[in-house]
Protein backbone atom coordinates (compact mmCIF):
# COMPACT_ATOMS: atom_id res chain seq x y z
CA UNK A 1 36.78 1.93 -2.95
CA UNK A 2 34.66 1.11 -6.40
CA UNK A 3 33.20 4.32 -7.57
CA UNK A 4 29.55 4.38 -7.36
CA UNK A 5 29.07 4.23 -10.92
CA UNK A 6 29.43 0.67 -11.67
CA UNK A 7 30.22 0.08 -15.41
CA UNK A 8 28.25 -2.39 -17.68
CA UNK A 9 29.93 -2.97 -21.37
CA UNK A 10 27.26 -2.64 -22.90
CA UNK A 11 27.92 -6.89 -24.16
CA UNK A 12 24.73 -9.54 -23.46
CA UNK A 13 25.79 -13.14 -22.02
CA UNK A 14 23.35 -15.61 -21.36
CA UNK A 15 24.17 -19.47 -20.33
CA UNK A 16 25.41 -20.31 -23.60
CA UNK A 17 27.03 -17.45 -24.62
CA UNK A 18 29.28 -17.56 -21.50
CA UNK A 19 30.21 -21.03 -22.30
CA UNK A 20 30.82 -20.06 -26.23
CA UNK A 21 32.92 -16.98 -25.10
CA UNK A 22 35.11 -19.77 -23.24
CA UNK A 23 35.25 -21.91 -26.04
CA UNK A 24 36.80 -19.22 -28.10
CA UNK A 25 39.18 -18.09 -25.43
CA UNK A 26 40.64 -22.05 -25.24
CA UNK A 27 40.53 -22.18 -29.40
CA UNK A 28 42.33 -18.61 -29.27
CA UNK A 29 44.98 -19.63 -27.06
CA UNK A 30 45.41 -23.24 -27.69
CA UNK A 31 48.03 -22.46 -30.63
CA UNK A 32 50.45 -24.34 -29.01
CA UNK A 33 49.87 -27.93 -29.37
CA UNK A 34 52.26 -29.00 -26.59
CA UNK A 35 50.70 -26.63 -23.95
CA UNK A 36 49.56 -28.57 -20.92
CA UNK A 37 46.03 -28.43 -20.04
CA UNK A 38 46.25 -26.86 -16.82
CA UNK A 39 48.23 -24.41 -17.56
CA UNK A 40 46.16 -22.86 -21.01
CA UNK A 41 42.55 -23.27 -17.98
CA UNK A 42 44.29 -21.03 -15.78
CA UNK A 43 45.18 -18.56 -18.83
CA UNK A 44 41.83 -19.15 -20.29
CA UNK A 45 40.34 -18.38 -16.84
CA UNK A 46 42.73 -15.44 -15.92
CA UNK A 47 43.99 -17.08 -12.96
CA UNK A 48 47.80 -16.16 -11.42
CA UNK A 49 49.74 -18.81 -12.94
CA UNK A 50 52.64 -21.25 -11.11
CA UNK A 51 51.07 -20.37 -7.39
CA UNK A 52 50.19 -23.64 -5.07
CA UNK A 53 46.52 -22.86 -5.15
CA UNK A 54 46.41 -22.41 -9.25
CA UNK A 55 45.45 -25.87 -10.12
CA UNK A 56 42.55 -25.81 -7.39
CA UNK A 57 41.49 -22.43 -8.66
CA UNK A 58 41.25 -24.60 -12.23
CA UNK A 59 39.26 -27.00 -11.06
CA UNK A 60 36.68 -24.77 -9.28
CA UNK A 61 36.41 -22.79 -12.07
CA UNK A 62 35.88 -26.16 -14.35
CA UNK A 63 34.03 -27.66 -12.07
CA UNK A 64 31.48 -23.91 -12.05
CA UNK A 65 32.10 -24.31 -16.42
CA UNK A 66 30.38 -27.83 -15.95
CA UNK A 67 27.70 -27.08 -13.81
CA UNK A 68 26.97 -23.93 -16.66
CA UNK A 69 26.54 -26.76 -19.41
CA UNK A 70 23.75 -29.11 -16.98
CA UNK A 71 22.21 -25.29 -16.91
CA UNK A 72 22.02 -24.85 -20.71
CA UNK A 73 20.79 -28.19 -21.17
CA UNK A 74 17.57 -27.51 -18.99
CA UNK A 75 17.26 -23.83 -20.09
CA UNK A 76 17.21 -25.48 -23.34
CA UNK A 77 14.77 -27.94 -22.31
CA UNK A 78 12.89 -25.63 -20.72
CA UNK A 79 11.51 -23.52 -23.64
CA UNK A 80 11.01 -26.88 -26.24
CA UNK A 81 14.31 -27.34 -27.55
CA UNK A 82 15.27 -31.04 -28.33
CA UNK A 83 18.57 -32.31 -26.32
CA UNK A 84 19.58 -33.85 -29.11
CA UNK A 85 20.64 -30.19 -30.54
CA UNK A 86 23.15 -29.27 -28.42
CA UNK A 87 24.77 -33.14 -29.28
CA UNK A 88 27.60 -33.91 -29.94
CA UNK A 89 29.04 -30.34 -29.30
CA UNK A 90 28.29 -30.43 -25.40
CA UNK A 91 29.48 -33.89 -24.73
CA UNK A 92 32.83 -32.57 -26.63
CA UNK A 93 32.86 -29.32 -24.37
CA UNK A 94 32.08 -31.11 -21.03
CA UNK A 95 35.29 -34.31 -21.65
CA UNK A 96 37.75 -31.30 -22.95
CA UNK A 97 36.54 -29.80 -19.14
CA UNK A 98 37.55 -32.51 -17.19
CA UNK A 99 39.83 -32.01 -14.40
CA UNK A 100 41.14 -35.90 -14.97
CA UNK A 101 42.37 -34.04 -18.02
CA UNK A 102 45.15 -31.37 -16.49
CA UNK A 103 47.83 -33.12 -16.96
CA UNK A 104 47.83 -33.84 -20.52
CA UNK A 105 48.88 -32.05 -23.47
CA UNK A 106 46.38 -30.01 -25.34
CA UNK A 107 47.10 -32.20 -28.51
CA UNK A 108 45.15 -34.61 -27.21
CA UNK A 109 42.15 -32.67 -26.79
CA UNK A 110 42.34 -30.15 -29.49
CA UNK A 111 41.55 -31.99 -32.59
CA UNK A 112 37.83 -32.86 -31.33
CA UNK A 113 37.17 -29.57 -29.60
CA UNK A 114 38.00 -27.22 -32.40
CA UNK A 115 35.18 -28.91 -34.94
CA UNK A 116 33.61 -26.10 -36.34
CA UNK A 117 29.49 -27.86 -35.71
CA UNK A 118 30.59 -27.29 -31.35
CA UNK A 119 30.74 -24.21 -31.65
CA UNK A 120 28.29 -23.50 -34.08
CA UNK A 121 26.11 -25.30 -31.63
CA UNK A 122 26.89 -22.83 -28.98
CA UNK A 123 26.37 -19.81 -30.97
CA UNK A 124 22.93 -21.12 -31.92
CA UNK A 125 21.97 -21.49 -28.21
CA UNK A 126 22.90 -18.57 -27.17
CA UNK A 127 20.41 -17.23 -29.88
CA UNK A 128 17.80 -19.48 -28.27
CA UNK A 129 18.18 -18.03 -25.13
CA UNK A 130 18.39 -14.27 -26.30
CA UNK A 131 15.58 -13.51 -23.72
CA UNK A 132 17.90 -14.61 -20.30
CA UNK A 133 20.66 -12.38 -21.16
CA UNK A 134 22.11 -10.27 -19.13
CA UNK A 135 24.38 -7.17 -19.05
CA UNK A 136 28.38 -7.76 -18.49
CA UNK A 137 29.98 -6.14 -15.87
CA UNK A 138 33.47 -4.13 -17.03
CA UNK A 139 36.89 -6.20 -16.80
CA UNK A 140 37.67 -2.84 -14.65
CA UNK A 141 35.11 -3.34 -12.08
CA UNK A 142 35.82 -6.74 -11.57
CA UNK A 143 39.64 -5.96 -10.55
CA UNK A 144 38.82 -3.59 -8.57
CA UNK A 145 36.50 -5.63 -6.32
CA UNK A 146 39.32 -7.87 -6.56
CA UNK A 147 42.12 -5.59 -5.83
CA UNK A 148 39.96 -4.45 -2.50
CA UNK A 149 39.83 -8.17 -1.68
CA UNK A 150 43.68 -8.15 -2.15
CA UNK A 151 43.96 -5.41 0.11
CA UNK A 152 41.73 -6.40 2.51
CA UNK A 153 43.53 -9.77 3.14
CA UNK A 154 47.09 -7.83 3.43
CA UNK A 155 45.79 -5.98 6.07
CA UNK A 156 44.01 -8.51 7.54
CA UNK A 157 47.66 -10.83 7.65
CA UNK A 158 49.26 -8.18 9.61
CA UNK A 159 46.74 -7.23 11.99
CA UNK A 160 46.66 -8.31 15.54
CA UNK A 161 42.60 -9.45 15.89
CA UNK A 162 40.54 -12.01 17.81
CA UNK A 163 40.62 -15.61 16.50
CA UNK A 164 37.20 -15.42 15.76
CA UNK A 165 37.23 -11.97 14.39
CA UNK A 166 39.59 -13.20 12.19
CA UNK A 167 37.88 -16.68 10.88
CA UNK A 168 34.88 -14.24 10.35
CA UNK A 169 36.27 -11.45 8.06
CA UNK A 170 38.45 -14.76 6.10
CA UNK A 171 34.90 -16.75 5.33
CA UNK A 172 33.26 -13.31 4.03
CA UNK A 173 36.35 -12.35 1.69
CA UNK A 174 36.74 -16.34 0.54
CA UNK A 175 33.07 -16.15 -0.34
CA UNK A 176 33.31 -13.10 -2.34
CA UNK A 177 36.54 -13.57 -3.96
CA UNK A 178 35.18 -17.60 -5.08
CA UNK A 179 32.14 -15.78 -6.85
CA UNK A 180 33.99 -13.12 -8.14
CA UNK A 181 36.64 -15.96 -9.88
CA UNK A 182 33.15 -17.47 -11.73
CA UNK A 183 32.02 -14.68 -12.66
CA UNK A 184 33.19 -15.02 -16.74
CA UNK A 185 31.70 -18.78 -16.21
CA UNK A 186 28.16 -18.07 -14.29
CA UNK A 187 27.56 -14.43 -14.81
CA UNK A 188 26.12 -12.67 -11.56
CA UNK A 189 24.35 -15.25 -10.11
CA UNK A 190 27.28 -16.58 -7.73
CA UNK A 191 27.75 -13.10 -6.64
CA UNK A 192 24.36 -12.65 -5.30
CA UNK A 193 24.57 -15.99 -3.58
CA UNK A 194 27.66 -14.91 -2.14
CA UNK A 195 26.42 -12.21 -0.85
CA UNK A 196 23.06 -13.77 0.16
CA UNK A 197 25.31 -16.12 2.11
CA UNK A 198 26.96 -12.97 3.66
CA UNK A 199 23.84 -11.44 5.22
CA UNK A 200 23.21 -14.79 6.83
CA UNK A 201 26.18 -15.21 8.58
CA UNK A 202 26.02 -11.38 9.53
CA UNK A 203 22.45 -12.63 10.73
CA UNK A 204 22.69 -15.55 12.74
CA UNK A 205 26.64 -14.27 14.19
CA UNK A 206 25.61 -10.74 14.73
CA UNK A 207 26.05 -10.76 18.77
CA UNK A 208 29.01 -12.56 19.00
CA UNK A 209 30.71 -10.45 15.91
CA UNK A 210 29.08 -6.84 17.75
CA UNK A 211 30.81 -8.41 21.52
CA UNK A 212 33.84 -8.68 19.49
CA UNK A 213 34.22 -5.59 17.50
CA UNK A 214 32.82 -3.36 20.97
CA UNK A 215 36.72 -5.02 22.91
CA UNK A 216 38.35 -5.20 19.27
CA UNK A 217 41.47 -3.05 18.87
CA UNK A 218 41.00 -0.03 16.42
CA UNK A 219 43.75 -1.83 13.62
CA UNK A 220 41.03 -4.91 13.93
CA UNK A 221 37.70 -2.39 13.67
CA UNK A 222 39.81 -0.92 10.29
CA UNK A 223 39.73 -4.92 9.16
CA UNK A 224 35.61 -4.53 9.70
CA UNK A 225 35.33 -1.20 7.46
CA UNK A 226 37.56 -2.35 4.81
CA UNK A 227 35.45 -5.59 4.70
CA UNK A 228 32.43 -3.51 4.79
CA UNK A 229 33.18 -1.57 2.00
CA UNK A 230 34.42 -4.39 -0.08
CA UNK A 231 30.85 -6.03 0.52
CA UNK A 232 29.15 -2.42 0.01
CA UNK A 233 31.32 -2.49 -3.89
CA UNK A 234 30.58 -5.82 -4.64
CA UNK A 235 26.59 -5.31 -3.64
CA UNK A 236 26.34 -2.39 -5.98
CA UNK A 237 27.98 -4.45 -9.02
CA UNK A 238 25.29 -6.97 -8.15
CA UNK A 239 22.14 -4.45 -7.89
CA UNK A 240 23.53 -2.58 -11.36
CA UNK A 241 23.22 -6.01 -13.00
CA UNK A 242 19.65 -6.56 -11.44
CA UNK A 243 18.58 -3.48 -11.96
CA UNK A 244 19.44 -3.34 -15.75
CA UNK A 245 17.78 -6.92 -15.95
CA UNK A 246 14.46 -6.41 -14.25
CA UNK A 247 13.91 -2.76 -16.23
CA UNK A 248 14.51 -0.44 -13.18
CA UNK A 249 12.85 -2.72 -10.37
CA UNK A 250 14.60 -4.25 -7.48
CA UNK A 251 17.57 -2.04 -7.82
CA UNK A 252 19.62 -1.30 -4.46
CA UNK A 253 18.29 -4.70 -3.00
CA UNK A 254 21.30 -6.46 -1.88
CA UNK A 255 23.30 -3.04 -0.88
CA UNK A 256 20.45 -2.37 1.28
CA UNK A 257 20.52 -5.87 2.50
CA UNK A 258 23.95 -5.73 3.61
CA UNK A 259 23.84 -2.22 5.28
CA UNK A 260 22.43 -2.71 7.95
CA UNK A 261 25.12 -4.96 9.31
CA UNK A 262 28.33 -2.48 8.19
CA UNK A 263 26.49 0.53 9.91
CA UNK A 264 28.46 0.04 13.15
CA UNK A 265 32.23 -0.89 11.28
């Protein structure tokens, strides 16, 4: 279980200085000219490398990088900046994020990336939008949350459970554990959907999942804590983050959201 003390770094991202903080990660680890694509994303993105689900993980996370840059652009917009600014920087950053590029080698791709004026552009946004940052959640934190997720779905593999039962705890975790691999690309803000998403289903399936857990065995009500207290960890990561952001207001929200539903589990 995640301590209650969630640790923030003490680091400020905003849109843009997530995206530059990628754009140093590829530059850092693009030495090798011959590298394919796919394979430096998932290192950039700390993905497991060489599993069957690595190149989809890519491409959600590239897909999650892309959306980021459509964000900057309006944030940008937003508070008078002229498009033409962030030109031709983004344009580079958003073709070198193509999935139609994962098969090729990073030589073909490097030589326009690396020019110094993209990510000069970059740093200069994220100085634009100094007011939106936010605090960064510790590397330490995150793993955690992830390791409980790990856990969670071990347990839930070898645990004899209703069909449904089983389909429900599965959505929750895949929910969680698809914001949690975005995070470094979209800050918090997948989280809380995620989580947001969570109390809805909790809301609208609450009968049918209280029916089940009442005849569940008590192996399948242990799946239900554990998933509680992975969504009670996550929650508090989210609420540290708000709660640093807004000066002390709205802190606890989505833990005390998502209560309610665990109190029986």
């Amino acid at each position: 279980m995640l301590n209650n003390v969630v640790t923030i770094t003490g680091a400020t991202m905003n849109t843009a200085g997530r995206l530059l903080s990628i754009y140093d990660k590829l530059t850092e680890r693009g030495g090798e000219p011959s590298k394919n694509v796919a394979r430096l994303w998932a290192e950039v993105f700390e993905l497991e490398q060489d599993t069957p689900h690595t190149e989809d993980d890519v491409v959600t996370c590239l897909q999650a990088l892309r959306s980021e840059m459509d964000l900057l652009q309006s944030k940008f917009l937003s508070i008078g900046g002229v498009p033409e600014l962030l030109q031709p920087g983004l344009s580079r950053f958003r073709e070198t994020a193509s999935p139609i590029r994962l098969n090729q080698q990073w030589l073909n791709l490097r030589d326009e990336f690396g020019r110094q004026e993209n990510r000069v552009m970059l740093a200069w946004a994220g100085w634009a939008l100094r007011d939106e940052n936010e605090e960064d959640v510790a590397s330490e934190d995150l793993a955690n949350l992830q390791k409980e997720l790990d856990a969670l779905g071990a347990t839930l593999g070898e645990t004899e459970m209703s069909p449904y039962l089983r389909e429900f705890v599965q959505r929750q975790m895949n929910s969680i554990r698809s914001a949690l691999r975005v995070y470094r690309v979209q800050g918090i803000k997948p989280i809380e959907q995620a989580l947001h998403q969570v109390v809805g289903a909790f809301t609208l399936e609450k009968n049918r999942v209280e029916a089940e857990q009442g005849k569940a065995t008590e192996p399948a009500k242990g799946v239900l804590r554990r998933l509680g207290v992975a969504l009670e960890s996550t929650a508090k990561v989210a609420d540290q983050v708000d709660k640093i952001r807004k000066a002390g207001e709205g802190g606890v929200k989505l833990a005390a959201a998502v209560a309610p539903f665990l109190i029986n589990f």
